[in-house]
N, C-alpha and C. Protein backbone atom coordinates (compact mmCIF):
# COMPACT_ATOMS: atom_id res chain seq x y z
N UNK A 1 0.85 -1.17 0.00
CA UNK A 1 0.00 0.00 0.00
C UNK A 1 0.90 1.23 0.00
N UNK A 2 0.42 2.30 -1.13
CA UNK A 2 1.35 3.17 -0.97
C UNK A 2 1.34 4.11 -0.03
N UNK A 3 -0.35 4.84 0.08
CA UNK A 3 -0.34 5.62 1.03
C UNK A 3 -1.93 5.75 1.59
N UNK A 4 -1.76 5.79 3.17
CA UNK A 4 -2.60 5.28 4.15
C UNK A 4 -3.11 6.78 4.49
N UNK A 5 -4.60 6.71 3.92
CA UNK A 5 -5.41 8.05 4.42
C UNK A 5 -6.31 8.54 5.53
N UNK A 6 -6.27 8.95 6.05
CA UNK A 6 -6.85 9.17 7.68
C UNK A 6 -7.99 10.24 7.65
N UNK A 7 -8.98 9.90 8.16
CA UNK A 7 -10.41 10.63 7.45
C UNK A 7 -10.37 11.35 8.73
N UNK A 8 -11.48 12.31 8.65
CA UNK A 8 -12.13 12.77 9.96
C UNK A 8 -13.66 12.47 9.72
N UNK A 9 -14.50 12.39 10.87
CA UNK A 9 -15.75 11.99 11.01
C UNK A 9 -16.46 12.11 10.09
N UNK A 10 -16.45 13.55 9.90
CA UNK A 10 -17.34 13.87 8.47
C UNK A 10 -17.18 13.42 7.31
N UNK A 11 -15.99 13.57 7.03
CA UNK A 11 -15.60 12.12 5.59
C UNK A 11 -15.65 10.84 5.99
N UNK A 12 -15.65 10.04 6.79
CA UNK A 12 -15.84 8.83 7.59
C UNK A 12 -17.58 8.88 7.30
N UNK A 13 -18.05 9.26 7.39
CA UNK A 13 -19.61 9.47 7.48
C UNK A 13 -19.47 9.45 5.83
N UNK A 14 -19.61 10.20 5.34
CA UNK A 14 -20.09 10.15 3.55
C UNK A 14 -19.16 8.82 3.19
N UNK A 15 -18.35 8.40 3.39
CA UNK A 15 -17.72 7.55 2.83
C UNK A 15 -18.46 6.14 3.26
N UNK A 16 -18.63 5.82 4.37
CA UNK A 16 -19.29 5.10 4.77
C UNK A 16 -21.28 4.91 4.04
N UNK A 17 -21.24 6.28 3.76
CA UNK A 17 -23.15 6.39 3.10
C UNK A 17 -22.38 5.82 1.46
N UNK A 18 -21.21 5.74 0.85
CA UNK A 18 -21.05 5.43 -0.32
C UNK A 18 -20.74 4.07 -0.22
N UNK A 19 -20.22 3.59 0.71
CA UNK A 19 -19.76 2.06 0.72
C UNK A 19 -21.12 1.25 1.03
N UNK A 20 -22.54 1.81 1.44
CA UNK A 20 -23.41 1.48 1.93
C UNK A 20 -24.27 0.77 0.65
N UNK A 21 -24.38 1.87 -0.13
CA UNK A 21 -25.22 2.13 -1.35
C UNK A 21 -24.28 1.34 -2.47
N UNK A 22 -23.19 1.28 -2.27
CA UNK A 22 -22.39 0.75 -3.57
C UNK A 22 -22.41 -1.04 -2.99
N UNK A 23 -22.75 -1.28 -1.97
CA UNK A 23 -23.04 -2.76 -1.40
C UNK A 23 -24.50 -3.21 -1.72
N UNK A 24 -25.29 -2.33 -1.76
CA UNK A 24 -26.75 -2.34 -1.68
C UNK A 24 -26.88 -2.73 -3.35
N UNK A 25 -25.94 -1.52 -3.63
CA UNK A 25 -26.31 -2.13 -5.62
C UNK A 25 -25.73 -3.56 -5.99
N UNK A 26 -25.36 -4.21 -5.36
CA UNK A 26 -24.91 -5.59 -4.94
C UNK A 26 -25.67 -6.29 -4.58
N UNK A 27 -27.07 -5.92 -4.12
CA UNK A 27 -27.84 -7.02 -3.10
C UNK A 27 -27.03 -7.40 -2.02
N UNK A 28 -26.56 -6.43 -1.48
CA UNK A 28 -25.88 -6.81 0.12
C UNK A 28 -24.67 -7.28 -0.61
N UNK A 29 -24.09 -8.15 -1.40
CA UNK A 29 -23.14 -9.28 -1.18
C UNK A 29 -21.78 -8.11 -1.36
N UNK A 30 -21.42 -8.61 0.41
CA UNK A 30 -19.99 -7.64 0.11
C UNK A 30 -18.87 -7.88 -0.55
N UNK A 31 -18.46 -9.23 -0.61
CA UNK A 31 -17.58 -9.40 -1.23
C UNK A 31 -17.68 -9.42 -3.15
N UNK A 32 -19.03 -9.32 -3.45
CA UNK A 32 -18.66 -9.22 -4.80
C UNK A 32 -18.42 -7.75 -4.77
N UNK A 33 -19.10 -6.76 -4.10
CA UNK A 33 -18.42 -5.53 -4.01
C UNK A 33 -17.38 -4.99 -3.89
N UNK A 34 -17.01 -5.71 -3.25
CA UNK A 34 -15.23 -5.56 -2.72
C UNK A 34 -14.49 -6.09 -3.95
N UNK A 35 -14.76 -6.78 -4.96
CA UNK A 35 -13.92 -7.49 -6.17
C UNK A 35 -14.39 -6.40 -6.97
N UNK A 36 -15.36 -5.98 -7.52
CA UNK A 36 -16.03 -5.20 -8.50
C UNK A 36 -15.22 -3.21 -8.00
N UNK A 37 -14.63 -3.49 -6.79
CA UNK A 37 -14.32 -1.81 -6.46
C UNK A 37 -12.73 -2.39 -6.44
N UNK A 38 -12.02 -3.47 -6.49
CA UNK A 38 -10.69 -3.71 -6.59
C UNK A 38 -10.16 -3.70 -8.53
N UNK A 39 -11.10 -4.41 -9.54
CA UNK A 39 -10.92 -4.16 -10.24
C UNK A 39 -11.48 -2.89 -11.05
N UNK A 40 -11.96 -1.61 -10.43
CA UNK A 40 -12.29 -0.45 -10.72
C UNK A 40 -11.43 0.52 -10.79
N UNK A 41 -10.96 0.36 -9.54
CA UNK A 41 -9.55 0.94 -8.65
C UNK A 41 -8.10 0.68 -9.73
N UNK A 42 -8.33 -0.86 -9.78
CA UNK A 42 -7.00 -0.89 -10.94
C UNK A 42 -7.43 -0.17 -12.23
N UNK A 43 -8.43 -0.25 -12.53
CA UNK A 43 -8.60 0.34 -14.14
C UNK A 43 -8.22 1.76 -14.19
N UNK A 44 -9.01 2.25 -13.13
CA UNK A 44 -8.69 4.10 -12.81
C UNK A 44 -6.87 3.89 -12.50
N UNK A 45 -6.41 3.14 -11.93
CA UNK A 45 -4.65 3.66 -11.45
C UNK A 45 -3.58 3.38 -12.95
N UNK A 46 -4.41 2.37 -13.57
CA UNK A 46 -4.25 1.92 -15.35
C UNK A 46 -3.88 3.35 -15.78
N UNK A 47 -4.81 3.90 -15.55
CA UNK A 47 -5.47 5.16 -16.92
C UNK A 47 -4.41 6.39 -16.17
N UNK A 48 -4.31 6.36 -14.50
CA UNK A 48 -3.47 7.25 -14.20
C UNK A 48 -1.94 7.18 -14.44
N UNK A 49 -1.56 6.21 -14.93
CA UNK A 49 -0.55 5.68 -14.41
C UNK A 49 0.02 6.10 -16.34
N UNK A 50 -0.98 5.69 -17.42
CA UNK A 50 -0.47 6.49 -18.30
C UNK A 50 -0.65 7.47 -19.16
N UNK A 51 -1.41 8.54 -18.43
CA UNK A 51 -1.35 10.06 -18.29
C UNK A 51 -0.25 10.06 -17.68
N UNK A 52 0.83 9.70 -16.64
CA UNK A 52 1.48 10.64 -15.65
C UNK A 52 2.93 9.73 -16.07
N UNK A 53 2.81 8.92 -17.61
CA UNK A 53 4.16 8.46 -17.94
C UNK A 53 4.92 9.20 -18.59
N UNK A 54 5.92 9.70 -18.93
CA UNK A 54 6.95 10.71 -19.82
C UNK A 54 6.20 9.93 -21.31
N UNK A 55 5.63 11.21 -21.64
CA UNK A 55 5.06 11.40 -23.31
C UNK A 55 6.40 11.36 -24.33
N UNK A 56 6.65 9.85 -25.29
CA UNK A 56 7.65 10.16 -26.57
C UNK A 56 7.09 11.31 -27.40
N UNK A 57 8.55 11.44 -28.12
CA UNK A 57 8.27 12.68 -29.03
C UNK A 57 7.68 12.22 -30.14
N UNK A 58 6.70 12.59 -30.86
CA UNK A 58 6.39 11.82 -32.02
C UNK A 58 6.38 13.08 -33.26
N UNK A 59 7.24 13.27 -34.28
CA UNK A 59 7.76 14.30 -35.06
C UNK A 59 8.06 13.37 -36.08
């Protein structure tokens, strides 16, 4: 893990109303949630990862 984020209540609270609702669109089942937000997570760090690579010159 690269880096470990530390909420305060109020983001602890909305984050928690999103993990709620994103389980719910699941029919409860957490763990397919938890697979379906692990391969989401990689797709988004995919896409960041090459935006933020050194662009070749193409001329």
């Amino acid at each position: 893990m690269d880096h470990i984020v530390t909420l305060d209540s109020r983001q602890e609270t909305a984050l928690q109303a999103v993990a709620d609702k994103f389980v719910a669109i699941h029919k409860g089942d957490v763990m397919k949630a938890l697979k379906e937000m692990i391969v989401l997570n990689g797709r988004l760090q995919e896409q960041l990862d090459a935006r933020s690579a050194p662009r070749r010159a193409t001329r």
